[in-house]
Protein backbone atom coordinates (compact mmCIF):
# COMPACT_ATOMS: atom_id res chain seq x y z
CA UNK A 1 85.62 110.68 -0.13
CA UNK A 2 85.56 108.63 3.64
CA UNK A 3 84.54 104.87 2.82
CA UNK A 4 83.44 102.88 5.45
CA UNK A 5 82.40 99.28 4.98
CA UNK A 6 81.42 95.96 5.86
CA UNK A 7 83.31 92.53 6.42
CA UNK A 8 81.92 89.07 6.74
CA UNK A 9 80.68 85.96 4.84
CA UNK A 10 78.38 85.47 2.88
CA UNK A 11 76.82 89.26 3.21
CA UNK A 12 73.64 88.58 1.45
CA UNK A 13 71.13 91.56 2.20
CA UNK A 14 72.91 93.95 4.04
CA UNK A 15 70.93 96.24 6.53
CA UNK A 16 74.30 98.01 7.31
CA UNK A 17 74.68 99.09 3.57
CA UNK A 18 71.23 100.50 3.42
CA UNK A 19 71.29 102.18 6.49
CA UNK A 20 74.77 103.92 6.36
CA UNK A 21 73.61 104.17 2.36
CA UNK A 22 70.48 106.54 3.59
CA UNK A 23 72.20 108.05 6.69
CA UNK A 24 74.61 109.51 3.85
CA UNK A 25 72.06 110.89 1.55
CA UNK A 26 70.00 112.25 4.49
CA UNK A 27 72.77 114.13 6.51
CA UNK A 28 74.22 115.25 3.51
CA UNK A 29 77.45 113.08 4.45
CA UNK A 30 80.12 113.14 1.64
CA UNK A 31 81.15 109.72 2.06
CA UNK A 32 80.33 105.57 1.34
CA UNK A 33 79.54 102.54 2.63
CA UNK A 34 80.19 99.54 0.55
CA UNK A 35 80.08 95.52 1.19
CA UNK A 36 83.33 93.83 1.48
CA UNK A 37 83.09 89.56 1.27
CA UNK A 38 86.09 87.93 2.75
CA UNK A 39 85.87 84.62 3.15
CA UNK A 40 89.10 84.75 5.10
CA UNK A 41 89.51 87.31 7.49
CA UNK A 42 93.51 86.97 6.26
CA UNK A 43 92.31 89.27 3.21
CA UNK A 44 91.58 92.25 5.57
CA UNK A 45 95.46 93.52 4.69
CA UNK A 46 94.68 93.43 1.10
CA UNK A 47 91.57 95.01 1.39
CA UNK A 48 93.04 97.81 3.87
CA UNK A 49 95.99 98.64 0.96
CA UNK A 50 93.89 98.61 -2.06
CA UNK A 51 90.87 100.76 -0.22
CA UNK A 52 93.54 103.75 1.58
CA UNK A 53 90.24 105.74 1.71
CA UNK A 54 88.42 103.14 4.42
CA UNK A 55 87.73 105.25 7.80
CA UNK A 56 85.84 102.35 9.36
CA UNK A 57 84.47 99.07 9.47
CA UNK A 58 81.51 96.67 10.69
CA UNK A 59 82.40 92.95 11.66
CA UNK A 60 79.47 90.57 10.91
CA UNK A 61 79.90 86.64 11.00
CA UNK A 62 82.15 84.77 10.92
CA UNK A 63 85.11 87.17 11.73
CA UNK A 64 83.65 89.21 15.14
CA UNK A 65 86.33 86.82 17.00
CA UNK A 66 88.96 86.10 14.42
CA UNK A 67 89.93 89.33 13.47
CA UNK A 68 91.21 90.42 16.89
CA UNK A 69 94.50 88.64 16.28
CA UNK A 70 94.79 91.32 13.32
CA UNK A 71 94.06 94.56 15.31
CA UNK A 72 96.90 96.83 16.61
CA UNK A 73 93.93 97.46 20.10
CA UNK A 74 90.91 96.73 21.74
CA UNK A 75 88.22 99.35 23.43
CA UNK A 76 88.06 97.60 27.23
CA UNK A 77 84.51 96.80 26.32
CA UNK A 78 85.64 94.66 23.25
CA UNK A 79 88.34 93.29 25.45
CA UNK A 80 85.72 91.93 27.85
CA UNK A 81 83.82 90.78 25.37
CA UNK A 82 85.75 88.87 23.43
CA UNK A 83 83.78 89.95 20.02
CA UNK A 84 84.29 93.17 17.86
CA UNK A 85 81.55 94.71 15.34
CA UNK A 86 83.30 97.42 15.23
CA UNK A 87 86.79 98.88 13.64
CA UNK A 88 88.07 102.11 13.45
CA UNK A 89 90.57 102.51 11.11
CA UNK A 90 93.32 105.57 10.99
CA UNK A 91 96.52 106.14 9.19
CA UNK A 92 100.01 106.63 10.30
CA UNK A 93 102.29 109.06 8.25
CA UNK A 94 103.37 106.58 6.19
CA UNK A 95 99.92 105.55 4.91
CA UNK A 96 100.29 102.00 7.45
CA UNK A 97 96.74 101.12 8.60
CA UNK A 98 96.00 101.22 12.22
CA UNK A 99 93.24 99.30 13.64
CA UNK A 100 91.16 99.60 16.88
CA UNK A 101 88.55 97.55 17.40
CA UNK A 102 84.94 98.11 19.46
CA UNK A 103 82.04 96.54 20.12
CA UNK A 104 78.44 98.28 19.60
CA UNK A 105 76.45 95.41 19.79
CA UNK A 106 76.47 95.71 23.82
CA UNK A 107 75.27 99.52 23.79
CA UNK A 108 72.20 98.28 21.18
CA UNK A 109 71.17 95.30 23.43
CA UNK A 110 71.48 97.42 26.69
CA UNK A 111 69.61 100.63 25.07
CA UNK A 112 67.03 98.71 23.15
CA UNK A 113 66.20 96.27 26.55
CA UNK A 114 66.36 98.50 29.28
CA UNK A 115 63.17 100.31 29.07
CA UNK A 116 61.24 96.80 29.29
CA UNK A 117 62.69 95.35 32.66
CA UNK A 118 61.14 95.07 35.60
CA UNK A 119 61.89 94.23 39.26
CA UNK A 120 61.43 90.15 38.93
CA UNK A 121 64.13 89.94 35.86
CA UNK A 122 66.95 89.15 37.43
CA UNK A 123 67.51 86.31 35.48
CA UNK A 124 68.08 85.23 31.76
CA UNK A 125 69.01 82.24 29.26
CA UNK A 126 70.88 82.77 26.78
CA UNK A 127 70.20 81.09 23.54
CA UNK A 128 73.51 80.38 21.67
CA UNK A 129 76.98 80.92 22.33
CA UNK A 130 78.25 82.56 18.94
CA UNK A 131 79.85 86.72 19.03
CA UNK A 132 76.60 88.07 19.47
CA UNK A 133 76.14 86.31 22.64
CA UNK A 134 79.63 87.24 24.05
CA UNK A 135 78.12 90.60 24.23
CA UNK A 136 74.72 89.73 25.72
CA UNK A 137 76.37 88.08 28.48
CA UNK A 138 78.38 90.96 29.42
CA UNK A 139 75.41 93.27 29.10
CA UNK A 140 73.33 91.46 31.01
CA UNK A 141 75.89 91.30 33.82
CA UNK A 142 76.25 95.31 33.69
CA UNK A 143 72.82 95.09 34.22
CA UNK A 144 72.88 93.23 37.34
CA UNK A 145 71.19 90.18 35.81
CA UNK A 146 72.68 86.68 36.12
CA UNK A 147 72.25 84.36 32.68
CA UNK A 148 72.77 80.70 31.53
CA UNK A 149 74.35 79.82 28.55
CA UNK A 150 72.05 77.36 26.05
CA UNK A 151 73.86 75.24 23.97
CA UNK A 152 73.09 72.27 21.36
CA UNK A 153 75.32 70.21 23.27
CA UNK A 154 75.88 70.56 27.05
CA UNK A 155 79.32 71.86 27.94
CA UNK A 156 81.45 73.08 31.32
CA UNK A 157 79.82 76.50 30.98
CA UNK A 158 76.60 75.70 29.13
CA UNK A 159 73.38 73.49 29.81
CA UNK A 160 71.93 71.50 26.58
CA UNK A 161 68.37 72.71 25.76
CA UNK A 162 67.06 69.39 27.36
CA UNK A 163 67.95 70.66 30.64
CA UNK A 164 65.35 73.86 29.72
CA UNK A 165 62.80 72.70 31.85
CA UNK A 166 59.52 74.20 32.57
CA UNK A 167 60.81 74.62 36.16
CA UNK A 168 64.19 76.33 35.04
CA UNK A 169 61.92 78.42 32.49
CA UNK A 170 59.77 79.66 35.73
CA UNK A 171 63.34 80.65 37.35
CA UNK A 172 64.72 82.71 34.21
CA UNK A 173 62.18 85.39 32.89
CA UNK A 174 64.63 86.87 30.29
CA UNK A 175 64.97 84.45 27.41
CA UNK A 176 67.57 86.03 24.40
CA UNK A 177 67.55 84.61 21.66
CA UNK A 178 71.21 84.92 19.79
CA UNK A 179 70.84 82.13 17.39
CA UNK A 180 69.81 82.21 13.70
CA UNK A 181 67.00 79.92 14.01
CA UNK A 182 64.09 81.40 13.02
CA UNK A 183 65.53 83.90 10.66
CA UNK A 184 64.07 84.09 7.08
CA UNK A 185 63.87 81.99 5.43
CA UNK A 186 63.43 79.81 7.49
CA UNK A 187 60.62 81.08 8.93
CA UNK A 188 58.97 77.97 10.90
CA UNK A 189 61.41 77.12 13.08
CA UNK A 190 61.73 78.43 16.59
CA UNK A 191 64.51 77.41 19.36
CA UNK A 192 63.60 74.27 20.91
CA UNK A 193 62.14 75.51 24.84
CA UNK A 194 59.26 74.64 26.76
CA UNK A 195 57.33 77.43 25.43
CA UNK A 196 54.17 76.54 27.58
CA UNK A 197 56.42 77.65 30.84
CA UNK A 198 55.99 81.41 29.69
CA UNK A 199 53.97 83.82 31.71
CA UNK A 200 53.17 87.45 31.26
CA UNK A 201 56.25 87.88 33.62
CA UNK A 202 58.62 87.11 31.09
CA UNK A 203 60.40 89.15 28.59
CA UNK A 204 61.59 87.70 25.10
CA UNK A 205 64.19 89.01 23.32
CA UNK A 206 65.17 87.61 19.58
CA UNK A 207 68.27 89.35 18.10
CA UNK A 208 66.81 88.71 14.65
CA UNK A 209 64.88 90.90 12.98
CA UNK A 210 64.00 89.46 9.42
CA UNK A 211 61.01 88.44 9.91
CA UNK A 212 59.94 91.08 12.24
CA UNK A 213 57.99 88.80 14.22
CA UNK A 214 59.76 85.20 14.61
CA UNK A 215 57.85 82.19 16.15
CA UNK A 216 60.06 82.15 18.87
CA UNK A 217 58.30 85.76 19.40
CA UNK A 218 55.14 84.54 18.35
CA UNK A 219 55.50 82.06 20.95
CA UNK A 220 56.45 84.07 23.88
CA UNK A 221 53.30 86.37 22.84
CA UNK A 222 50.85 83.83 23.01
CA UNK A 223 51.41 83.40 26.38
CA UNK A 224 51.67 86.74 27.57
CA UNK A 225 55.25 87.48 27.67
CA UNK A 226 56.61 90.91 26.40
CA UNK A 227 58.45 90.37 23.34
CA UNK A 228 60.96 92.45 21.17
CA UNK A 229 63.00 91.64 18.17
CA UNK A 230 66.55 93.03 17.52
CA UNK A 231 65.85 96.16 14.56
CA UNK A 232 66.26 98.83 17.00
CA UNK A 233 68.95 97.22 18.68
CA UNK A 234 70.73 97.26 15.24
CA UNK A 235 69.38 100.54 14.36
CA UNK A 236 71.09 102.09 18.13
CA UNK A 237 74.63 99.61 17.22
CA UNK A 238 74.95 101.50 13.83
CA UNK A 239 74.50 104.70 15.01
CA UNK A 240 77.14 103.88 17.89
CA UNK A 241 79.37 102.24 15.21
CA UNK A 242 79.57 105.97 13.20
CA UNK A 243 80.28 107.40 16.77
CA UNK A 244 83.05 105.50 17.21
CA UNK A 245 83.94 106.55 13.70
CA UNK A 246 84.40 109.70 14.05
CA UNK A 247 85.08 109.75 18.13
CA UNK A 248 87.94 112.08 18.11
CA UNK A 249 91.47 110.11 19.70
């Protein structure tokens, strides 16, 4: 039986388990998906010897960036990026594990936003500066749509979120949110903006999903603004992920 998998720490609840879990079961797919905790991303090897039967992985936090060092190649997308989500993994004769590594988190965003844009977003900050928003950025730039990097602390290629100002807010009508703040349970917090900038003209975009409705999304709806959170955009990743899968070379 194919195993495919997924790497990161801590897991916790585990969308792409259930997913991949009922994907199986509904396609009548002869194969699993199990969680695999590494702590350090330096126990991939072991895992890849004592699991022969693993076909492919997902990359969650905190190894999207450090695991690259550890991959034999990288799709030109993941290059770009700088961030992989994604591994494929095939065998040689000998049974030696060979790894290429994707990123599906860029075709999710761009899928999931595209269909809400309109003619006056040509502008966006980003919120956070983690592997999630390595991909943003670059799909935001296929897109034609220049962004700003939003950091805790300002830096050469970020501003600090005091520098959000209600004036900068009326310049940039895409706001992504790629930060954990907000995400259960934590469920009264929201990332620190001038939220009484927003207009019906802007578009909202929180990466997290759990709750469905964040305040930062809550926020952004009071005033008008479309807003979206990030399930289908996980939902459209996954299914890219088993595409990747089973892509043939």
């Amino acid at each position: 039986m194919d195993k495919f998998g997924l790497i990161g720490y801590p897991l916790g609840h585990s969308f792409s388990k259930h997913f991949f879990s009922e994907k199986f079961a509904r396609e009548g797919i002869d194969a699993c998906y199990e969680n695999y905790e590494l702590e350090d991303i330096n126990q991939l090897g072991t895992l890849l010897e004592t699991e022969p039967e693993l076909r492919g992985l997902n990359v969650t936090i905190p190894h999207k960036q450090n695991i690259i060092p550890l991959l034999d190649s990288l799709s030109e997308r993941a290059q770009k990026i700088g961030a992989v989500n994604v591994v494929r993994v095939s065998r040689t004769k000998e049974g030696k594990a060979v790894l290429k590594g994707f990123n599906s988190d860029i075709i999710g965003f761009e899928e999931s936003i595209k269909p809400l844009l309109s003619p006056n977003h040509h502008k966006a900050l980003i919120l956070g500066t983690g592997g999630a928003s390595h991909a943003i950025r670059v799909a935001l730039t296929e897109l034609g749509i220049g962004w700003t990097l939003v950091s805790r602390r300002r830096g050469t290629e970020t501003i600090a979120y005091e520098d959000v100002t209600p004036e900068f807010m009326n310049e940039c009508e895409i706001i992504v949110n790629c930060t954990p703040v907000g995400m259960y349970p934590h469920i009264d917090e929201a990332p620190p903006i001038p939220y009484e900038a927003l207009t019906p003209r802007h578009l909202l975009y929180d990466l997290i999903y759990n709750p469905d409705t964040t305040l930062f999304l809550k926020r952004g709806a009071e005033h008008g603004a479309v807003v979206k959170n990030g399930l289908e955009m996980l939902h459209l990743q996954a299914e890219a992920s088993w595409e990747i899968w089973n892509r043939k070379k």
